[in-house]
Protein backbone atom coordinates (compact mmCIF):
# COMPACT_ATOMS: atom_id res chain seq x y z
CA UNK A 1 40.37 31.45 5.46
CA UNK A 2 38.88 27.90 5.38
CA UNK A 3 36.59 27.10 2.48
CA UNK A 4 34.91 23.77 2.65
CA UNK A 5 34.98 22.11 -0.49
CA UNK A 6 31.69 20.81 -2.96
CA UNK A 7 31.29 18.03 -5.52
CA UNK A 8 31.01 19.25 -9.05
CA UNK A 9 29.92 15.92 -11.31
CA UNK A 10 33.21 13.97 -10.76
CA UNK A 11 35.05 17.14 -9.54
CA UNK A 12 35.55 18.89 -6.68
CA UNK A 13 35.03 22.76 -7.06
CA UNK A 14 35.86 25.55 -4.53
CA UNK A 15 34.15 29.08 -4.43
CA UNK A 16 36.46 32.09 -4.01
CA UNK A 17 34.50 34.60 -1.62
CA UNK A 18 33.31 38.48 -3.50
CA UNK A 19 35.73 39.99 -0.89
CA UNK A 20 38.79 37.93 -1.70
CA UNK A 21 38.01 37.96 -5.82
CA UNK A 22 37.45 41.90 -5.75
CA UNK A 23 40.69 42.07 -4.06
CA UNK A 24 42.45 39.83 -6.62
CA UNK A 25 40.55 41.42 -9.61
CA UNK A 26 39.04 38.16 -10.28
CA UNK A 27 36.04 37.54 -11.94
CA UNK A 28 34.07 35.01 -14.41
CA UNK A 29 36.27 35.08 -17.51
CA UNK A 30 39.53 34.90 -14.83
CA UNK A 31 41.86 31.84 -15.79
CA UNK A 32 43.59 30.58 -13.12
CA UNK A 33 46.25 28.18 -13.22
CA UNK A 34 46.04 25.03 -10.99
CA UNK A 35 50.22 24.28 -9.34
CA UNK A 36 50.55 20.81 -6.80
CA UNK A 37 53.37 22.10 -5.05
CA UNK A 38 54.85 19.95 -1.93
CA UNK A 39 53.15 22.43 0.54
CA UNK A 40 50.08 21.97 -1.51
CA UNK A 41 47.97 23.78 -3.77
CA UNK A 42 48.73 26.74 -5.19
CA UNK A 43 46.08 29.08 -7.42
CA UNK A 44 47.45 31.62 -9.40
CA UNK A 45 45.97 33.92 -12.13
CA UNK A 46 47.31 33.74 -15.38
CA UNK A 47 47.99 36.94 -17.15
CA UNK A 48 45.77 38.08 -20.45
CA UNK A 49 47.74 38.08 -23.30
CA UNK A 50 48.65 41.31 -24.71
CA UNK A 51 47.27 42.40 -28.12
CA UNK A 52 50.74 43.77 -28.98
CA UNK A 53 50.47 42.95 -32.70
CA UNK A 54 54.27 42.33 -33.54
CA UNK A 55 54.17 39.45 -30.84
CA UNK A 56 50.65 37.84 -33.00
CA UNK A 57 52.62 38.46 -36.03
CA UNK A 58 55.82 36.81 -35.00
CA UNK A 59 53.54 34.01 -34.33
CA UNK A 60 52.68 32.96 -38.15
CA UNK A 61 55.11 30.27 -38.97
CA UNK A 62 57.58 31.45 -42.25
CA UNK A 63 55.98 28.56 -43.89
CA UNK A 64 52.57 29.95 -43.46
CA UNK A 65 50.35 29.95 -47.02
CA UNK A 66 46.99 31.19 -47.52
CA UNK A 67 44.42 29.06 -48.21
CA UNK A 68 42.79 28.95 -51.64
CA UNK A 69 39.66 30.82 -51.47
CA UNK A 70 41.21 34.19 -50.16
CA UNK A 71 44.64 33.57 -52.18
CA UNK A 72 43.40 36.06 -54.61
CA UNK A 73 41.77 38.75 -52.42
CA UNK A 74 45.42 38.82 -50.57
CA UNK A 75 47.62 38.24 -53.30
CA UNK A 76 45.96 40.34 -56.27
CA UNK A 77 46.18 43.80 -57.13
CA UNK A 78 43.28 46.61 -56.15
CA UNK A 79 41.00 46.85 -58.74
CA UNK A 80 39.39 49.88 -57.85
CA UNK A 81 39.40 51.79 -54.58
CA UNK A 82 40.07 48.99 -52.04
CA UNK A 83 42.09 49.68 -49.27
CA UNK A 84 44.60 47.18 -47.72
C-alpha cells in the first residue's frame, strides 16, 4: 500500500487508511512507537499499560514520603466513621 506523505509544520505526517486502522484496532488515543530499522521504518503499537495494581504499587520508591498537607489524613487515626 503506498501512502504519499504531507507536511505537518516542520514534520512530515502520514495517514493510516479506516480499513488498515480497523484492522489493527487503531484509533485516536493509539500510541505508536516510531523504530529506524536498516530496512526502514517500522510502526508498531505500543501496548496500554495494565491497571494491575501490585505492578502501580511496586512502583512507589521505598523512600517514598507523603507530603505535608495529607500527612495527617494518611497517617492519623479515624476519628469517627471514616473508612480507609
Amino acid at each position: 500500500m503506498d501512502i504519499e506523505l504531507k507536511k505537518w509544520g516542520n514534520s512530515l505526517g502520514l495517514r493510516i487508511p479506516h480499513r488498515l486502522a480497523t484492522s489493527l484496532d487503531l484509533d485516536d488515543t493509539t500510541v505508536v512507537e516510531l523504530l529506524e530499522t536498516e530496512e526502514g521504518l517500522v510502526i508498531r503499537k505500543k501496548k496500554r499499560p495494565s491497571a494491575d495494581l501490585q505492578a502501580l504499587l511496586a512502583t512507589i520508591p521505598a523512600d517514598f514520603t507523603y507530603p505535608d498537607d495529607v500527612k495527617d489524613f494518611v497517617e492519623g487515626e479515624a476519628i469517627a466513621r471514616e473508612m480507609l
